[in-house]
C-alpha atoms as a PDB file:
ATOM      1  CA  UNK A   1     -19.658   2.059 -55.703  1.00  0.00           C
ATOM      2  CA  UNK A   2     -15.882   2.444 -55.658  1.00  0.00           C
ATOM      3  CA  UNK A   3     -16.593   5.232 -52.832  1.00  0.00           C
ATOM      4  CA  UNK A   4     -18.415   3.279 -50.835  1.00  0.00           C
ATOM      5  CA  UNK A   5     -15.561   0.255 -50.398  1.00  0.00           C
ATOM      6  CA  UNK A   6     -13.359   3.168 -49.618  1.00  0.00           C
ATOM      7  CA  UNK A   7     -15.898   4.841 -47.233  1.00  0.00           C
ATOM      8  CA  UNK A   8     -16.327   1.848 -45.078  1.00  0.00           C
ATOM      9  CA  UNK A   9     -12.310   0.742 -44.972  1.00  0.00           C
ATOM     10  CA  UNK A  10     -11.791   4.247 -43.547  1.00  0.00           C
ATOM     11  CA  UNK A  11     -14.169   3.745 -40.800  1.00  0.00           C
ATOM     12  CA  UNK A  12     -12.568   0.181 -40.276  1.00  0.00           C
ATOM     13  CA  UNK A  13      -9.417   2.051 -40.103  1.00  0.00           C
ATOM     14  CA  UNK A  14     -10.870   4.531 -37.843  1.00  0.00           C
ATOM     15  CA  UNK A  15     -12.077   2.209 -35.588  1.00  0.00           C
ATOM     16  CA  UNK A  16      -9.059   0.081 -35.018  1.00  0.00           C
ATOM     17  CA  UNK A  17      -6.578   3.039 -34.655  1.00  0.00           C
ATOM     18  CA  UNK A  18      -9.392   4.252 -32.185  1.00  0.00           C
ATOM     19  CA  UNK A  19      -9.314   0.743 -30.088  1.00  0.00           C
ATOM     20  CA  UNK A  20      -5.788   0.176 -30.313  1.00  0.00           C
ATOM     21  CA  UNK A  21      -5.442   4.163 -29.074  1.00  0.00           C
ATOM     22  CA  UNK A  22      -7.615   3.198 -26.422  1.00  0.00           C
ATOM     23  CA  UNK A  23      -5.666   0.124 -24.832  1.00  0.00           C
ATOM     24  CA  UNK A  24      -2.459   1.508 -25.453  1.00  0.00           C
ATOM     25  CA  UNK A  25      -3.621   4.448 -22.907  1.00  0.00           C
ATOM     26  CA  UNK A  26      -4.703   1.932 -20.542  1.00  0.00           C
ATOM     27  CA  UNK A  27      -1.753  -0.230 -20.829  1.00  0.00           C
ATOM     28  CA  UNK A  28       0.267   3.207 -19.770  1.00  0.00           C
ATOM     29  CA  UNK A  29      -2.340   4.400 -17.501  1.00  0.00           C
ATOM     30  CA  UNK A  30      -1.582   0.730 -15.658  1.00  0.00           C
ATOM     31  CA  UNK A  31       1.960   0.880 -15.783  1.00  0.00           C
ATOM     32  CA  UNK A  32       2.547   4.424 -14.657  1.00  0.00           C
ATOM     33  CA  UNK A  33      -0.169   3.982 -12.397  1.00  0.00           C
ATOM     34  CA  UNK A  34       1.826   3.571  -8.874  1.00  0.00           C
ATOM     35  CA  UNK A  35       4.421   6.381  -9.699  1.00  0.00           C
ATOM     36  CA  UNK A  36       1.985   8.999 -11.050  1.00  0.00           C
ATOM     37  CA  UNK A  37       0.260   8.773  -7.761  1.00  0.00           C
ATOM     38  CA  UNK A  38       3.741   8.955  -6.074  1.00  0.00           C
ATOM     39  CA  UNK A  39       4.005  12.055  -7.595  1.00  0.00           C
ATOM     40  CA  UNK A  40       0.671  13.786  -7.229  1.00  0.00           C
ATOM     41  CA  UNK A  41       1.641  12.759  -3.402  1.00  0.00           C
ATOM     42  CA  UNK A  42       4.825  14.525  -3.669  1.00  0.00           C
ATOM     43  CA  UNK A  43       3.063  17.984  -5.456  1.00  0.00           C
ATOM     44  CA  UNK A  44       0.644  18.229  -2.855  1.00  0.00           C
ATOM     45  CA  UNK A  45       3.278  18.315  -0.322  1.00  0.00           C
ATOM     46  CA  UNK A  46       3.112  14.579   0.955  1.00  0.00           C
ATOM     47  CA  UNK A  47      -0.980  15.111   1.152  1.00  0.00           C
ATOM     48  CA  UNK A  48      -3.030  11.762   0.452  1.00  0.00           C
ATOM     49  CA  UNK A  49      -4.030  10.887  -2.813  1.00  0.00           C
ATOM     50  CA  UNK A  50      -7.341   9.691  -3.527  1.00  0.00           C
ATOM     51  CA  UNK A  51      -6.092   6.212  -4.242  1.00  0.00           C
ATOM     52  CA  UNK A  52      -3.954   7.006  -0.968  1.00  0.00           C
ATOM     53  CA  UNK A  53      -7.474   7.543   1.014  1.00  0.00           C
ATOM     54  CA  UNK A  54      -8.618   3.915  -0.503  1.00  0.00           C
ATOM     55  CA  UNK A  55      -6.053   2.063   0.513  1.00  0.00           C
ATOM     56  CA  UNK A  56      -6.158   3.797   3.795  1.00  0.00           C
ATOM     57  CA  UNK A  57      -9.329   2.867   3.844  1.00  0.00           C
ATOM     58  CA  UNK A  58      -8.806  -0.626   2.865  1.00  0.00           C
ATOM     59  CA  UNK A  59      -6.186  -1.251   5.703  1.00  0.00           C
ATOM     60  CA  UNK A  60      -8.699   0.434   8.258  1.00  0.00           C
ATOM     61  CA  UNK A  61     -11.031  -2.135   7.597  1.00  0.00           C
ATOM     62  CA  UNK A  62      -8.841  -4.842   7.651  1.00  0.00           C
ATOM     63  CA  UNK A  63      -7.387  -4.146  11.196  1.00  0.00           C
ATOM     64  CA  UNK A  64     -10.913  -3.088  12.595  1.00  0.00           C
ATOM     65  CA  UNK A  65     -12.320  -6.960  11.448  1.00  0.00           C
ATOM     66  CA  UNK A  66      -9.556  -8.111  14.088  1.00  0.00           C
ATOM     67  CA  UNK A  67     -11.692  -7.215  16.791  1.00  0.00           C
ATOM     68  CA  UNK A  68     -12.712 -10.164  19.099  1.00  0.00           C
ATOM     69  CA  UNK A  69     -14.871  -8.722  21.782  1.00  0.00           C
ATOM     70  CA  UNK A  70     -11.940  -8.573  24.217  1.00  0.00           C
ATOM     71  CA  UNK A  71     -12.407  -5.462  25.278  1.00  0.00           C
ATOM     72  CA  UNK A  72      -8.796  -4.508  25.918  1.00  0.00           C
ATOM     73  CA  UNK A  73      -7.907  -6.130  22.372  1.00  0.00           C
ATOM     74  CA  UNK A  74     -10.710  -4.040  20.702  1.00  0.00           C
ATOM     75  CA  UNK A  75      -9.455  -0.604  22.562  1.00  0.00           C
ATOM     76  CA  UNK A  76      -5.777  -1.784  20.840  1.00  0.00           C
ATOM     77  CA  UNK A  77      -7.453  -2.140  17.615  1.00  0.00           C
ATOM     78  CA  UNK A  78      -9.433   0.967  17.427  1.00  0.00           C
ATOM     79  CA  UNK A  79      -6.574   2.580  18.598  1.00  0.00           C
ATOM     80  CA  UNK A  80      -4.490   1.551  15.410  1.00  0.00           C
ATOM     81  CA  UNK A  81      -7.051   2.216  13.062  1.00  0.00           C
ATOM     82  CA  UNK A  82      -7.936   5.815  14.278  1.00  0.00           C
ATOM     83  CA  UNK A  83      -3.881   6.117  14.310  1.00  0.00           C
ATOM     84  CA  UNK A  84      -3.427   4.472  10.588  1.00  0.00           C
ATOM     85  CA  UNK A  85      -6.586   6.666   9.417  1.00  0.00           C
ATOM     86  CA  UNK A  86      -4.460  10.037  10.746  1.00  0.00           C
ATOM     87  CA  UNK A  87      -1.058   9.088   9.453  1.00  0.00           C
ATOM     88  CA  UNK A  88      -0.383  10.834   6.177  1.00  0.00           C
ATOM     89  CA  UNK A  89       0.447   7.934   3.274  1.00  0.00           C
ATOM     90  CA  UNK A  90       3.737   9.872   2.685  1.00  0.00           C
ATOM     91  CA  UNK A  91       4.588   9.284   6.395  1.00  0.00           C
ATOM     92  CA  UNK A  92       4.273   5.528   6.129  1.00  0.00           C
ATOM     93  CA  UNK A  93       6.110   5.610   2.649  1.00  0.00           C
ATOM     94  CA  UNK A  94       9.134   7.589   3.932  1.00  0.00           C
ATOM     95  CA  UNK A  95       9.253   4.985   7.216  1.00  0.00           C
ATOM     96  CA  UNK A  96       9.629   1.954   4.873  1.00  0.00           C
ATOM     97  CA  UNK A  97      12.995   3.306   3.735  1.00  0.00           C
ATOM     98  CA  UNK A  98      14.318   4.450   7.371  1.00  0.00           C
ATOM     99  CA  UNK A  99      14.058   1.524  10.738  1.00  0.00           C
ATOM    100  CA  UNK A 100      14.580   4.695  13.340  1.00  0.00           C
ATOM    101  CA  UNK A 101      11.546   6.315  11.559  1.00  0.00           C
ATOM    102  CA  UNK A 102       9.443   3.059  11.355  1.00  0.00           C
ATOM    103  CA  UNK A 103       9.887   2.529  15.058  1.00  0.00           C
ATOM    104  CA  UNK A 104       8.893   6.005  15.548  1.00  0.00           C
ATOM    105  CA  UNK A 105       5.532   5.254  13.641  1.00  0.00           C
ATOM    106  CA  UNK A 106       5.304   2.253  15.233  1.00  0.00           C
ATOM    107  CA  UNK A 107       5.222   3.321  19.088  1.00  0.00           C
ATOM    108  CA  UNK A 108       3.355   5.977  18.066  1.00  0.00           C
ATOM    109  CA  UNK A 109       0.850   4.179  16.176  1.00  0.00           C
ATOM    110  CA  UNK A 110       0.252   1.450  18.201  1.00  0.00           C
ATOM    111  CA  UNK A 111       0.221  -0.029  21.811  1.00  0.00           C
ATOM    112  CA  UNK A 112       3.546  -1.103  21.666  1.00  0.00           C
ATOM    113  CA  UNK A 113       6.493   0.564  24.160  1.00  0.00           C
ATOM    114  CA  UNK A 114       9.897   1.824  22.472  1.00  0.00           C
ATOM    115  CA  UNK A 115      11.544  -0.849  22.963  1.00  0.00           C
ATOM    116  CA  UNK A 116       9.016  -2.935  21.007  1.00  0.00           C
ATOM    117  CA  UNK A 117       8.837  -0.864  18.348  1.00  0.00           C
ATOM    118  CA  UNK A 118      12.391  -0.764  17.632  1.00  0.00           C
ATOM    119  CA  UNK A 119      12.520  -4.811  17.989  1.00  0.00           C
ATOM    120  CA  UNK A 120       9.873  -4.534  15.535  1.00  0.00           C
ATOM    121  CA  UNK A 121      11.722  -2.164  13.084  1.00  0.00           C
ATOM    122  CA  UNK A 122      14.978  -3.945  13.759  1.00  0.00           C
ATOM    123  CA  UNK A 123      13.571  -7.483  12.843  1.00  0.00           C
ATOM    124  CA  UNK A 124      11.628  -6.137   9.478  1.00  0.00           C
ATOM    125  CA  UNK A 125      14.867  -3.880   8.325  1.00  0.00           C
ATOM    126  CA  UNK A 126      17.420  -6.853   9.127  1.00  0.00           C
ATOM    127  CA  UNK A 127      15.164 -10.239   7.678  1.00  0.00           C
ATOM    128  CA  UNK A 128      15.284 -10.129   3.889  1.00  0.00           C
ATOM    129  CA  UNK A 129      12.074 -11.920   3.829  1.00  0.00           C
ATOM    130  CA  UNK A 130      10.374  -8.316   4.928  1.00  0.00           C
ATOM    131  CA  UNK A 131      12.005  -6.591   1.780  1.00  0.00           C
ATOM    132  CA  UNK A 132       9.244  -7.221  -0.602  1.00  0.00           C
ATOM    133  CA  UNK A 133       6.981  -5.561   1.762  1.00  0.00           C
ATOM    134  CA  UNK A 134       9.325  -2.576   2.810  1.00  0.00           C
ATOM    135  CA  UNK A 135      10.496  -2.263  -1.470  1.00  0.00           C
ATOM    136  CA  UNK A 136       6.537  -2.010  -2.188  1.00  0.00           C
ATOM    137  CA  UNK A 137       5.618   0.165   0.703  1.00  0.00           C
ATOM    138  CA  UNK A 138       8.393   2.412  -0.463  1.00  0.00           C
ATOM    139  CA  UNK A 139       7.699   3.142  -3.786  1.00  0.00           C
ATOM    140  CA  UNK A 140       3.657   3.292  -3.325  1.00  0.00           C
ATOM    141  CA  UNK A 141       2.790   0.258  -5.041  1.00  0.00           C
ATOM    142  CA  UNK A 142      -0.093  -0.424  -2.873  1.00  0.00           C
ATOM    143  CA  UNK A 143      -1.185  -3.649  -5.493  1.00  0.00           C
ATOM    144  CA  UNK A 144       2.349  -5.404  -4.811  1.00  0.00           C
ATOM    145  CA  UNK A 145       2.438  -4.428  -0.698  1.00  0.00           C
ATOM    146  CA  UNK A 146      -1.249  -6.721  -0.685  1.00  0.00           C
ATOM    147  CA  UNK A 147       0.709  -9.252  -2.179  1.00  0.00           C
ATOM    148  CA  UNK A 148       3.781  -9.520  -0.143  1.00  0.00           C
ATOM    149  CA  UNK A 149       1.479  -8.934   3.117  1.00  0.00           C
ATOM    150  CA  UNK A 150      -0.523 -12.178   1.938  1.00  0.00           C
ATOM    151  CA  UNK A 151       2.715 -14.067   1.318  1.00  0.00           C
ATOM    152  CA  UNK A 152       4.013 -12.951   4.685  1.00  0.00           C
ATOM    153  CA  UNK A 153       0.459 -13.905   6.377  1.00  0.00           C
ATOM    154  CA  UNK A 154       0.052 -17.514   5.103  1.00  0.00           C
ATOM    155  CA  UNK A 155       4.030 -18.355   5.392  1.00  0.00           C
ATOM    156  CA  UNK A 156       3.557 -17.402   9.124  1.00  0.00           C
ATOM    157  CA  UNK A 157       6.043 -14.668   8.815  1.00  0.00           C
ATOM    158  CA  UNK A 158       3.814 -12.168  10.264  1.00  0.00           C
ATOM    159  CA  UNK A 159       3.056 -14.418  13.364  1.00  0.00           C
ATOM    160  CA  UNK A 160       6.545 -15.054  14.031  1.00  0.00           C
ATOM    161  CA  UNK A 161       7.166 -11.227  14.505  1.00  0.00           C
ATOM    162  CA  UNK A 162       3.964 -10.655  17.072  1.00  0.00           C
ATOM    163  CA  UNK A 163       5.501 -13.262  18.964  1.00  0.00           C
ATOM    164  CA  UNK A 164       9.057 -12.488  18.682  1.00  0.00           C
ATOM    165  CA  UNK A 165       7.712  -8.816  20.041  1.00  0.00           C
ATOM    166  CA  UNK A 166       5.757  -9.506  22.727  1.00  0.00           C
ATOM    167  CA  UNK A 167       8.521 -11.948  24.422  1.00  0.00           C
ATOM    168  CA  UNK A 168      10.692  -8.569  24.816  1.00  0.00           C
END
């Protein structure tokens, strides 16, 4: 009888050092989530990651549901997602740290001229309400970039810069 108690505790035991195993590993895997990516990115020589090709993915579908039928709009459109879809993650990372380099990928990505793209670059590197973005883009944190981009989107922030741009 005395075996048996013992028997079972040690499978209690088991089983919480087992569980508690478990979530500390995805507490970690969570955590270190953002810069083990960041440096899977950097091992395969700035290739996309497959959480890289999701987000990618992600953004792709968000600018293609601002189609509106305007067919000139919808050529613009198509135009940036084809772009954003051949742009290597580590590109658009490296651009959030440098404005010359996110005007660059700006006019090249999009329909604007040079000297909309660097208004563009100038404005997001100069207001500090753009550094959340830039800080997330940056360091890969793809989770915290949604979140600034919905903050900048509902405080009009995002608005403000189109229009700003396309009065140059």
């Amino acid at each position: 009888m005395r075996q048996e108690r013992y028997h079972k505790k040690s499978h209690k035991k088991a089983i919480w050092i087992t569980l508690i195993t478990i979530l500390v590993l995805i507490v970690l895997g969570i955590v270190f989530f953002f810069p083990l990516n960041n440096a899977v990115r950097n091992i395969s020589g700035g290739n996309d990651t497959p959480s890289d090709k999701v987000v990618k993915s992600e953004l792709v579908k968000k600018v293609s549901s601002t189609k509106n039928g305007n067919a000139k709009h919808d050529a613009n459109v198509e135009k940036a997602a084809t772009a954003l879809k051949a742009t290597k993650m580590s590109t658009i990372v490296n651009s959030a740290n440098n404005e010359s380099d996110a005007a660059k990928l700006l006019q090249k990505n999009s329909t604007l001229s040079s000297s909309e793209s660097k208004a563009a670059a100038k404005t997001i590197f100069s207001d500090s309400k753009y550094d959340g973005l830039r800080q997330a883009v940056s360091s890969g944190n793809w989770y915290s970039a949604y979140n600034q981009y919905k903050t900048l989107s509902n405080d009009g922030s995002l608005t403000s810069l189109r229009d700003s741009i396309s009065n140059k």
